[in-house]
Protein backbone atom coordinates (compact mmCIF):
# COMPACT_ATOMS: atom_id res chain seq x y z
CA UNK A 1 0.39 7.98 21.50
CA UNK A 2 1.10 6.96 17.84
CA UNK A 3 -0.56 3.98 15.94
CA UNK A 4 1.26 2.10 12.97
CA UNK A 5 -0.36 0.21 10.26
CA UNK A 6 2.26 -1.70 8.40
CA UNK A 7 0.65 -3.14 4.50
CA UNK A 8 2.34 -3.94 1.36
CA UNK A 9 3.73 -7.57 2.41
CA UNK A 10 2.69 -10.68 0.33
CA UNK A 11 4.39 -13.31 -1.87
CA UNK A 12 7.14 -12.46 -3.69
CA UNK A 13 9.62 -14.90 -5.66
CA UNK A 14 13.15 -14.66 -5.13
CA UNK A 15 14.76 -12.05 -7.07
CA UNK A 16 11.55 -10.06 -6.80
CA UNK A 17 11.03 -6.72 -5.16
CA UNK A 18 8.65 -5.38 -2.59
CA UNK A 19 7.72 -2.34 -1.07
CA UNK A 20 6.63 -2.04 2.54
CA UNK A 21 4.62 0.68 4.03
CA UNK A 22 4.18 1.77 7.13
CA UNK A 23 1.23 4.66 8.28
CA UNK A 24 1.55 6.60 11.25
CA UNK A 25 -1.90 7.89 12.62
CA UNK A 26 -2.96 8.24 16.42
CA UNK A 27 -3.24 11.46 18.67
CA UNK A 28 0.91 11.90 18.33
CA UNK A 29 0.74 12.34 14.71
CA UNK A 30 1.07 15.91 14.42
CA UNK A 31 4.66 15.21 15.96
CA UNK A 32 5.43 11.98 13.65
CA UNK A 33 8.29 13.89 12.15
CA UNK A 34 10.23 14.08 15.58
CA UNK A 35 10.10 10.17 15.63
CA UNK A 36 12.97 7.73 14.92
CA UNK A 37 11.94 4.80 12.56
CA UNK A 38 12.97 1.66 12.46
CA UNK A 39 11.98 -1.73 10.44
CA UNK A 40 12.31 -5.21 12.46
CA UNK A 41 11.12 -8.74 10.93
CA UNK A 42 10.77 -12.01 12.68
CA UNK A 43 10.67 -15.47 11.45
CA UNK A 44 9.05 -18.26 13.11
CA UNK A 45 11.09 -19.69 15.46
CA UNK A 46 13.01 -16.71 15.30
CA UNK A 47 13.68 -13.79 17.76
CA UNK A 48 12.99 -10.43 15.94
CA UNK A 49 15.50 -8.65 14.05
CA UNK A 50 16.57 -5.97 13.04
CA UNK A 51 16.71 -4.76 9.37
CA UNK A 52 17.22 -0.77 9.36
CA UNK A 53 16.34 2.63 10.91
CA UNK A 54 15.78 6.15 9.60
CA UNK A 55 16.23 9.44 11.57
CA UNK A 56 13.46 11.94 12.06
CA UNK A 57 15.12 14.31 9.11
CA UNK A 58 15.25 11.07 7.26
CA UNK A 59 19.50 12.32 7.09
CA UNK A 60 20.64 8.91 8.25
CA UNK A 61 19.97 5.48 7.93
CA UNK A 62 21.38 2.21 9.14
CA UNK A 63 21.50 -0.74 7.80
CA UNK A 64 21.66 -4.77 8.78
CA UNK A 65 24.75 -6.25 7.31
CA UNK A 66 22.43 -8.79 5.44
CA UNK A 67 20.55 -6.01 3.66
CA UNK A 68 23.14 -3.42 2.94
CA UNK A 69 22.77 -2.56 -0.85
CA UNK A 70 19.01 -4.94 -0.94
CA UNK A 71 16.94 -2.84 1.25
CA UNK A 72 16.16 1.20 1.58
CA UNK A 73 14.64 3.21 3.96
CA UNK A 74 12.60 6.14 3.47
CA UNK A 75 10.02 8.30 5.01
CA UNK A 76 7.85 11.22 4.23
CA UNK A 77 7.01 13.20 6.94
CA UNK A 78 4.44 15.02 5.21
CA UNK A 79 2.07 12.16 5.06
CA UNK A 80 3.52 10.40 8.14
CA UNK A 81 4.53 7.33 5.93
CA UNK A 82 7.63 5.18 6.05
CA UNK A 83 8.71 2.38 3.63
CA UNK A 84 10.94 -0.29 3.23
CA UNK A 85 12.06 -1.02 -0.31
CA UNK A 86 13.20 -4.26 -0.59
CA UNK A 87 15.02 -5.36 -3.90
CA UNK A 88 16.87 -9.01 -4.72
CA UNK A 89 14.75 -10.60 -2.12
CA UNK A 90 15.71 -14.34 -1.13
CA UNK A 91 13.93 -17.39 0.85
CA UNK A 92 15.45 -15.88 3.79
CA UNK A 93 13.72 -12.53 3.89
CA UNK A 94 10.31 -14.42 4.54
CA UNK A 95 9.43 -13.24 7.94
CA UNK A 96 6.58 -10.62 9.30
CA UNK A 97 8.03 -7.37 8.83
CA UNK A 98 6.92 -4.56 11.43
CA UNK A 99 8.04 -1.10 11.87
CA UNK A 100 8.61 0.94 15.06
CA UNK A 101 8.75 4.43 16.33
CA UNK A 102 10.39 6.24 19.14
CA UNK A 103 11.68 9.76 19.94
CA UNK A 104 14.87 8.04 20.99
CA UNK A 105 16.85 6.88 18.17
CA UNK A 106 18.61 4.80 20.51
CA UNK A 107 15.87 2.56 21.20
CA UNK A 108 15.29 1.75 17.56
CA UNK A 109 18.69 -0.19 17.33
CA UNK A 110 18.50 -1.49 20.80
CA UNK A 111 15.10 -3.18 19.81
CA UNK A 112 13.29 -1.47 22.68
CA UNK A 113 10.91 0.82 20.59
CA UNK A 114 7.35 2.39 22.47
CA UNK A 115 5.49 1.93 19.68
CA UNK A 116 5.43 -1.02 17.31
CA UNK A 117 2.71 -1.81 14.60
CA UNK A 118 0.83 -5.40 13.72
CA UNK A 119 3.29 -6.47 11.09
CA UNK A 120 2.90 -7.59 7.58
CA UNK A 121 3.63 -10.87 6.50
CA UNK A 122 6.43 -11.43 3.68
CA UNK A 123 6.56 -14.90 1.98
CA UNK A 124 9.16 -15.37 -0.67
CA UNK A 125 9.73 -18.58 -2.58
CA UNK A 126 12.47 -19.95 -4.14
């Protein structure tokens, strides 16, 4: 079992940057670093999407088409943390953003994660 906290989310204008984090904790924890990690976001009236994942080595990443070159992945295994660095944001990156964990990397991009945190709510204005 492995509880995530996502924080960081708030206003932002467009054009602005933002940094999401995301803290693993729970009786799993010792193991975080054999977890796949992904970021989703939903807006209302929206179904959730996908915006990237980052293997347990934090070796590869993948990437939405819509935020290739905006937003970056990383993770530190250390202190069980993930982020989401997200740079040029626009009106349509307002959504809550949560992250997800599984040992199967496959269920990160399939949207099928075990274990999925509250979400953080990202508001950016034009």
């Amino acid at each position: 079992q492995i509880q995530l906290a996502e924080s960081g989310g708030g206003l932002a204008q467009a054009g602005d940057s933002l940094t999401l984090s995301c803290a693993a904790s729970g009786p799993s924890v010792r193991t975080f670093g054999s977890y796949s990690m992904g970021w989703f976001r939903q807006a209302p009236g929206k179904d959730r999407e996908f915006v990237g994942y980052i293997s347990w080595n934090a070796e590869n990443t993948v990437y939405a088409d819509s935020m290739k070159g905006r937003f970056t992945i990383s993770r530190d295994n250390a202190e069980n943390m993930v982020y989401l660095q997200m740079n040029s944001l626009e009106p349509e990156d307002t959504a809550v953003y949560y992250c997800a964990a599984d040992v199967n990397p496959l269920a990160i991009v399939s949207n099928t994660s075990r274990f999925w945190g509250q979400g953080t709510q990202v508001t950016v204005s034009s």
